[in-house]
N, C-alpha and C. Protein backbone atom coordinates (compact mmCIF):
# COMPACT_ATOMS: atom_id res chain seq x y z
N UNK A 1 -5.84 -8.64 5.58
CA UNK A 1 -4.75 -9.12 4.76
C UNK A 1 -5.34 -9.89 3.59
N UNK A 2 -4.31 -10.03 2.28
CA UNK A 2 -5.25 -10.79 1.23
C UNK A 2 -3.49 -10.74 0.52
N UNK A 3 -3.73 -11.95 -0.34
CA UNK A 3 -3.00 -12.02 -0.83
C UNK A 3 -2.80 -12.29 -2.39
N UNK A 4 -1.89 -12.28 -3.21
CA UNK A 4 -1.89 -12.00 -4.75
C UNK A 4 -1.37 -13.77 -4.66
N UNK A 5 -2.04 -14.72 -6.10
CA UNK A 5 -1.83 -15.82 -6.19
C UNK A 5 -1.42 -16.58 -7.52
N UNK A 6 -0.69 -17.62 -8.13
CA UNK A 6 -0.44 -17.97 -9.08
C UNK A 6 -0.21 -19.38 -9.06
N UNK A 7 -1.14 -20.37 -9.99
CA UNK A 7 -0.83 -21.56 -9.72
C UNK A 7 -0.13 -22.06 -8.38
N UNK A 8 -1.04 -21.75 -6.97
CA UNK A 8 -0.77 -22.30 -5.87
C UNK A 8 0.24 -21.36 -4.83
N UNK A 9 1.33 -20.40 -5.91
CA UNK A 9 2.20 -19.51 -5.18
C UNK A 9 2.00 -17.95 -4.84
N UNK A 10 2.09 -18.05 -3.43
CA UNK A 10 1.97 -16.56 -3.08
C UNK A 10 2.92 -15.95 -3.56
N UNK A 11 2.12 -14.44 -4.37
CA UNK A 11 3.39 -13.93 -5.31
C UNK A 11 3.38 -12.55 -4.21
N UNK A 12 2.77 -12.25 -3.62
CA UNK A 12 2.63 -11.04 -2.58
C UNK A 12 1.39 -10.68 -1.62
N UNK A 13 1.52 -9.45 -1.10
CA UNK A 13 0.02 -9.82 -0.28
C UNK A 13 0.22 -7.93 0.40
N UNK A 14 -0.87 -7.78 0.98
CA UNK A 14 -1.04 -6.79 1.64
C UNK A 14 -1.87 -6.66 2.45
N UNK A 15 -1.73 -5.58 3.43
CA UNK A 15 -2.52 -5.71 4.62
C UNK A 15 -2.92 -4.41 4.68
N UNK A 16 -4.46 -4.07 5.19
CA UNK A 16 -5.06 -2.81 5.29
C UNK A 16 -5.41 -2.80 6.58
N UNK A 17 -5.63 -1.82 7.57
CA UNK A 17 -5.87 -1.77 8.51
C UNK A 17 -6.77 -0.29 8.93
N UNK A 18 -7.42 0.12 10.14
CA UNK A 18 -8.33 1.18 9.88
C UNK A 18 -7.75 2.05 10.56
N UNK A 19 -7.66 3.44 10.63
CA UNK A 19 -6.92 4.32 11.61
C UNK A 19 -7.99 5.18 11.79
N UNK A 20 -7.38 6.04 13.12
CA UNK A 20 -8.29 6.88 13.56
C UNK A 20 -9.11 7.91 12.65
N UNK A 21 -10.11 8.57 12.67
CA UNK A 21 -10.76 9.65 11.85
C UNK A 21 -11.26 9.08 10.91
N UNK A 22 -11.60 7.96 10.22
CA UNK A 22 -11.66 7.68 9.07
C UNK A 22 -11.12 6.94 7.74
N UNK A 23 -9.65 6.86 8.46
CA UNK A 23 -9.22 6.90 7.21
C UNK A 23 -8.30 5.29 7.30
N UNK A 24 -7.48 4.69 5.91
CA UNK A 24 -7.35 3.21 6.52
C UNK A 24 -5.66 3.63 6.29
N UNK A 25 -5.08 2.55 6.70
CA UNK A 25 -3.44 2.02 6.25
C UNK A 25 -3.35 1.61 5.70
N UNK A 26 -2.53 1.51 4.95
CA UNK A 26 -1.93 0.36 3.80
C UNK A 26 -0.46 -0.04 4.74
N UNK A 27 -0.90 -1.14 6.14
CA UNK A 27 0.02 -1.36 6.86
C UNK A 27 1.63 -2.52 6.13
N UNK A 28 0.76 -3.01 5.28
CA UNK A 28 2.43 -3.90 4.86
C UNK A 28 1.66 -4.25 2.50
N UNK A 29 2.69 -4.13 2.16
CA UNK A 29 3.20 -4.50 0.84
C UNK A 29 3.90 -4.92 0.02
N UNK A 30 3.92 -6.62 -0.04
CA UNK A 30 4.85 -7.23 -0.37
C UNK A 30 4.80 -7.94 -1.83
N UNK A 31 6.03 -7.93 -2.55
CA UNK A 31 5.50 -8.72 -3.72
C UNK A 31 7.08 -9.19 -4.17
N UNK A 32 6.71 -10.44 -4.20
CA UNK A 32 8.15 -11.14 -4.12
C UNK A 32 8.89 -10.91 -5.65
N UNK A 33 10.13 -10.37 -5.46
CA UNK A 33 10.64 -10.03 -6.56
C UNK A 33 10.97 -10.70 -7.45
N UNK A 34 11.10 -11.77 -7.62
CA UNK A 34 10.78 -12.26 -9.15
C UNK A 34 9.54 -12.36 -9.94
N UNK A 35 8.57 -11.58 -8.92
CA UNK A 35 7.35 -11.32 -9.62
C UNK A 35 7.16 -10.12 -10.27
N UNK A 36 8.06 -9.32 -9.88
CA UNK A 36 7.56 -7.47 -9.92
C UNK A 36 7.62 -7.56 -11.23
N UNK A 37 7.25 -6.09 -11.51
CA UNK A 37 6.89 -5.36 -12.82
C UNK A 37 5.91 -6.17 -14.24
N UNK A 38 5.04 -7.06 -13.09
CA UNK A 38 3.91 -7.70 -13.66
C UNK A 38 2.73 -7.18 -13.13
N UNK A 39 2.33 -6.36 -12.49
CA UNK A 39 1.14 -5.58 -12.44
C UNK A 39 0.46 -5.80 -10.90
N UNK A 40 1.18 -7.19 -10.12
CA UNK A 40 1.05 -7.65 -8.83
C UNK A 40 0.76 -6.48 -7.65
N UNK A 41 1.85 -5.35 -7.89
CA UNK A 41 1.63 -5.03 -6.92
C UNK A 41 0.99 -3.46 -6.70
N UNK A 42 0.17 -3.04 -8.42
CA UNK A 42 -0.74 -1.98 -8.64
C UNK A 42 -2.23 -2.86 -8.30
N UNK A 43 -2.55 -4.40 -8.36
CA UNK A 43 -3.46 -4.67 -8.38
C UNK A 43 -3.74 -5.10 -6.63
N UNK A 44 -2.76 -5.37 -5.91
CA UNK A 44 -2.71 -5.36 -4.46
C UNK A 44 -3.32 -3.65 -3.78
N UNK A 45 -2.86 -2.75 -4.50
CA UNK A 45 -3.16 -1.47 -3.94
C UNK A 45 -4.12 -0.96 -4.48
N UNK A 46 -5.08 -1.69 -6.14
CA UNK A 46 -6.34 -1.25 -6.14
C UNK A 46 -7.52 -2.07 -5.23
N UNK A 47 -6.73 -3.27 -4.80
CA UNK A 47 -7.96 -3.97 -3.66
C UNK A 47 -7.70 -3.33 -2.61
N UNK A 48 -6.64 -2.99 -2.18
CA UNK A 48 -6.70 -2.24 -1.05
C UNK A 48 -7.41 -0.46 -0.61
N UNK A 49 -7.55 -0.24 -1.69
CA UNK A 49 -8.80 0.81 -1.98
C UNK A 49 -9.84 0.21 -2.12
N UNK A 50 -10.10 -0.65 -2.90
CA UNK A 50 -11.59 -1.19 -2.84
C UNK A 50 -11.95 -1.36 -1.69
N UNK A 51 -11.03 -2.03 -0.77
CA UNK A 51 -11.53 -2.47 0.67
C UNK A 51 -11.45 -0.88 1.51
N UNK A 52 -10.62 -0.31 1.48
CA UNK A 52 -11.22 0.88 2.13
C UNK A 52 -12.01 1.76 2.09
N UNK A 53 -12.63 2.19 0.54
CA UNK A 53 -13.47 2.45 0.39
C UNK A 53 -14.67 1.96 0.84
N UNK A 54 -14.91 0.42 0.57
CA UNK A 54 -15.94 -0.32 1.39
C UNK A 54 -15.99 -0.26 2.85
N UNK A 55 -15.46 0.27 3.31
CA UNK A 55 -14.83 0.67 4.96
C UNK A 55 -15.73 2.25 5.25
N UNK A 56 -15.93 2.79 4.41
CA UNK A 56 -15.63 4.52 4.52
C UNK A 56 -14.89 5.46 4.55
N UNK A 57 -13.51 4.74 4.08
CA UNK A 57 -12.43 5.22 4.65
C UNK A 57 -12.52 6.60 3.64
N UNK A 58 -11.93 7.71 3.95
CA UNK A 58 -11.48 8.86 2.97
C UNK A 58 -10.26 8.63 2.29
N UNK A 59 -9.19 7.90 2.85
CA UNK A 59 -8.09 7.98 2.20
C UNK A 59 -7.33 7.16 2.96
N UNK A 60 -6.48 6.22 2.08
CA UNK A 60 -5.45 5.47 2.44
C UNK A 60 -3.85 5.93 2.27
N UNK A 61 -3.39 5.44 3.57
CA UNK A 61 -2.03 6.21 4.41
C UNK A 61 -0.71 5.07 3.98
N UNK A 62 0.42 5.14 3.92
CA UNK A 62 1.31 4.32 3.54
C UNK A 62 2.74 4.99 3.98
N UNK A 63 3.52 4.19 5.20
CA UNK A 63 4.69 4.90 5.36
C UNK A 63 5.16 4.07 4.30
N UNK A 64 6.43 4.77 3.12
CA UNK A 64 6.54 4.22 1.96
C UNK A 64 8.26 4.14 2.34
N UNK A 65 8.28 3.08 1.49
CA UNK A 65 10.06 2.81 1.36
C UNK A 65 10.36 3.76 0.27
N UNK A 66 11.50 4.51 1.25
CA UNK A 66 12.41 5.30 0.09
C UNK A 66 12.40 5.00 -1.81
N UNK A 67 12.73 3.82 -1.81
CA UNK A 67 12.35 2.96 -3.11
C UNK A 67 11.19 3.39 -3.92
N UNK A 68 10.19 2.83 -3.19
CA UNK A 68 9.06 2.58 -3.51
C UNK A 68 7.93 3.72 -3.76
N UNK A 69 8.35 5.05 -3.35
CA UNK A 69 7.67 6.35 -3.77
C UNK A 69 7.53 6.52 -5.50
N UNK A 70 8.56 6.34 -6.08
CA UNK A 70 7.43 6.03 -7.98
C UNK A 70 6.61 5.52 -8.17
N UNK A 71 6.85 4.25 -7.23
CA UNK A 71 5.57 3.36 -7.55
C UNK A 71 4.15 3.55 -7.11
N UNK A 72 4.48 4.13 -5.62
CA UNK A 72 2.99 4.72 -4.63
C UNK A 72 2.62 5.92 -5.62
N UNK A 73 3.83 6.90 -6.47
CA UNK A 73 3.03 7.83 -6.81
C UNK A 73 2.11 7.45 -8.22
N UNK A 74 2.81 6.55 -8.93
CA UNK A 74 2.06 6.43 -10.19
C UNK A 74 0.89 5.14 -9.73
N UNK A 75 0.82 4.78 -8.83
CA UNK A 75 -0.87 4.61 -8.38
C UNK A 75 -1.61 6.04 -7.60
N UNK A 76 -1.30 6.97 -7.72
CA UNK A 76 -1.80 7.71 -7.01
C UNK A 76 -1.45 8.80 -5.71
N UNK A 77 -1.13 8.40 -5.32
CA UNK A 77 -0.55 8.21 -4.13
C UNK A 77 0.34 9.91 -4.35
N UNK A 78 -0.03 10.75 -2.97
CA UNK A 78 1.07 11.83 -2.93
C UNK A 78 1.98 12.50 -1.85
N UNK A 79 2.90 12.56 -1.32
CA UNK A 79 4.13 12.61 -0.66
C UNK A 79 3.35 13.57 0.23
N UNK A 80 3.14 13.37 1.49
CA UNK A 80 2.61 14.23 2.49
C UNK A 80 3.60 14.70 3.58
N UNK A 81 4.64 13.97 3.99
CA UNK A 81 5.48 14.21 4.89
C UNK A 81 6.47 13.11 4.70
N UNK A 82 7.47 13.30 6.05
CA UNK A 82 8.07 11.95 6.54
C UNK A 82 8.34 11.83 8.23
N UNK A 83 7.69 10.79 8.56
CA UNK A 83 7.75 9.62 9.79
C UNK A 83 9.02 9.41 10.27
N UNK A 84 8.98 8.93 11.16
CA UNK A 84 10.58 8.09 11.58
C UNK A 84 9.93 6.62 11.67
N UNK A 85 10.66 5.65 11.12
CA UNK A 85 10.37 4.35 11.55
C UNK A 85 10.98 3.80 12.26
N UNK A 86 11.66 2.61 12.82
CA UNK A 86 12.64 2.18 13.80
C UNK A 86 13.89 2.23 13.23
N UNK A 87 14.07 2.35 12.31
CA UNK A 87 15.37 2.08 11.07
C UNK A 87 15.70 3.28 10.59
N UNK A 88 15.03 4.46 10.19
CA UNK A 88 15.08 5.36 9.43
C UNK A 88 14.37 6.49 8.96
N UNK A 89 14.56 7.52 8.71
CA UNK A 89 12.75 8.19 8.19
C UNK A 89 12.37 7.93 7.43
N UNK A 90 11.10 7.97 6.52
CA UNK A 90 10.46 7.66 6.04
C UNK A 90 9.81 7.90 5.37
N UNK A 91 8.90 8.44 3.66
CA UNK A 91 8.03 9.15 3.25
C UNK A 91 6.92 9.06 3.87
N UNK A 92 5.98 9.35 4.02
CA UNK A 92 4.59 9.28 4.42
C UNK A 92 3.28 9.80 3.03
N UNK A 93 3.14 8.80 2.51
CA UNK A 93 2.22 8.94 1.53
C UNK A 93 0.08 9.05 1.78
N UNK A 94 0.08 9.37 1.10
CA UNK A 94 -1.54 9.48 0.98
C UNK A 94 -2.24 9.57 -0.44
N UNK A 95 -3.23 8.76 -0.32
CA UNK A 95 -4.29 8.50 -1.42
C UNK A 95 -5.56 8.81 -1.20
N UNK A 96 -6.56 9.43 -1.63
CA UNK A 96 -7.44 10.28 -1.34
C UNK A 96 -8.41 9.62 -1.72
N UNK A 97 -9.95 8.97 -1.02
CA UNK A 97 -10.50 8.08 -1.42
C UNK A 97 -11.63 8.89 -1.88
């Protein structure tokens, strides 16, 4: 986990985690909304490649909020399936390291 910071306030944070075969999660992505569309939460998901890459990972996985698929795709990121989560289905994204 690591988090994005500003004069003392957590503006968001994210958590990577390693999965089987190789490859990592991008298990949680948060960025508190009166922060968004300041660059917070493209620069959360280029550390979170940095760190998986530093891992070995091949590629980082992201069940994505309905929402949030423009945003996973214009970092990269491309629509592989969809999951069920406890709530709902889900996109299932991937980034190719």
């Amino acid at each position: 986990m690591f988090l994005a910071e500003a004069g003392g306030r957590v503006l968001g944070f994210a958590v990577v985690l390693p999965r089987e075969y190789g490859d990592a999660e991008l298990d949680g992505l948060f960025v508190e909304p009166d922060a968004w569309r300041r660059g917070i939460g493209a620069a959360l998901v280029a550390e979170a490649v940095r760190r998986g890459r530093a891992c070995g990972s091949r590629a980082l996985h992201v069940v994505a909020n309905a929402r949030a698929v423009p945003f996973y795709e214009r970092c990269g990121f491309e629509r592989v399936g969809e999951g069920m989560t406890r709530f709902a289905p889900a996109p299932l994204m991937r980034l190719r390291l």
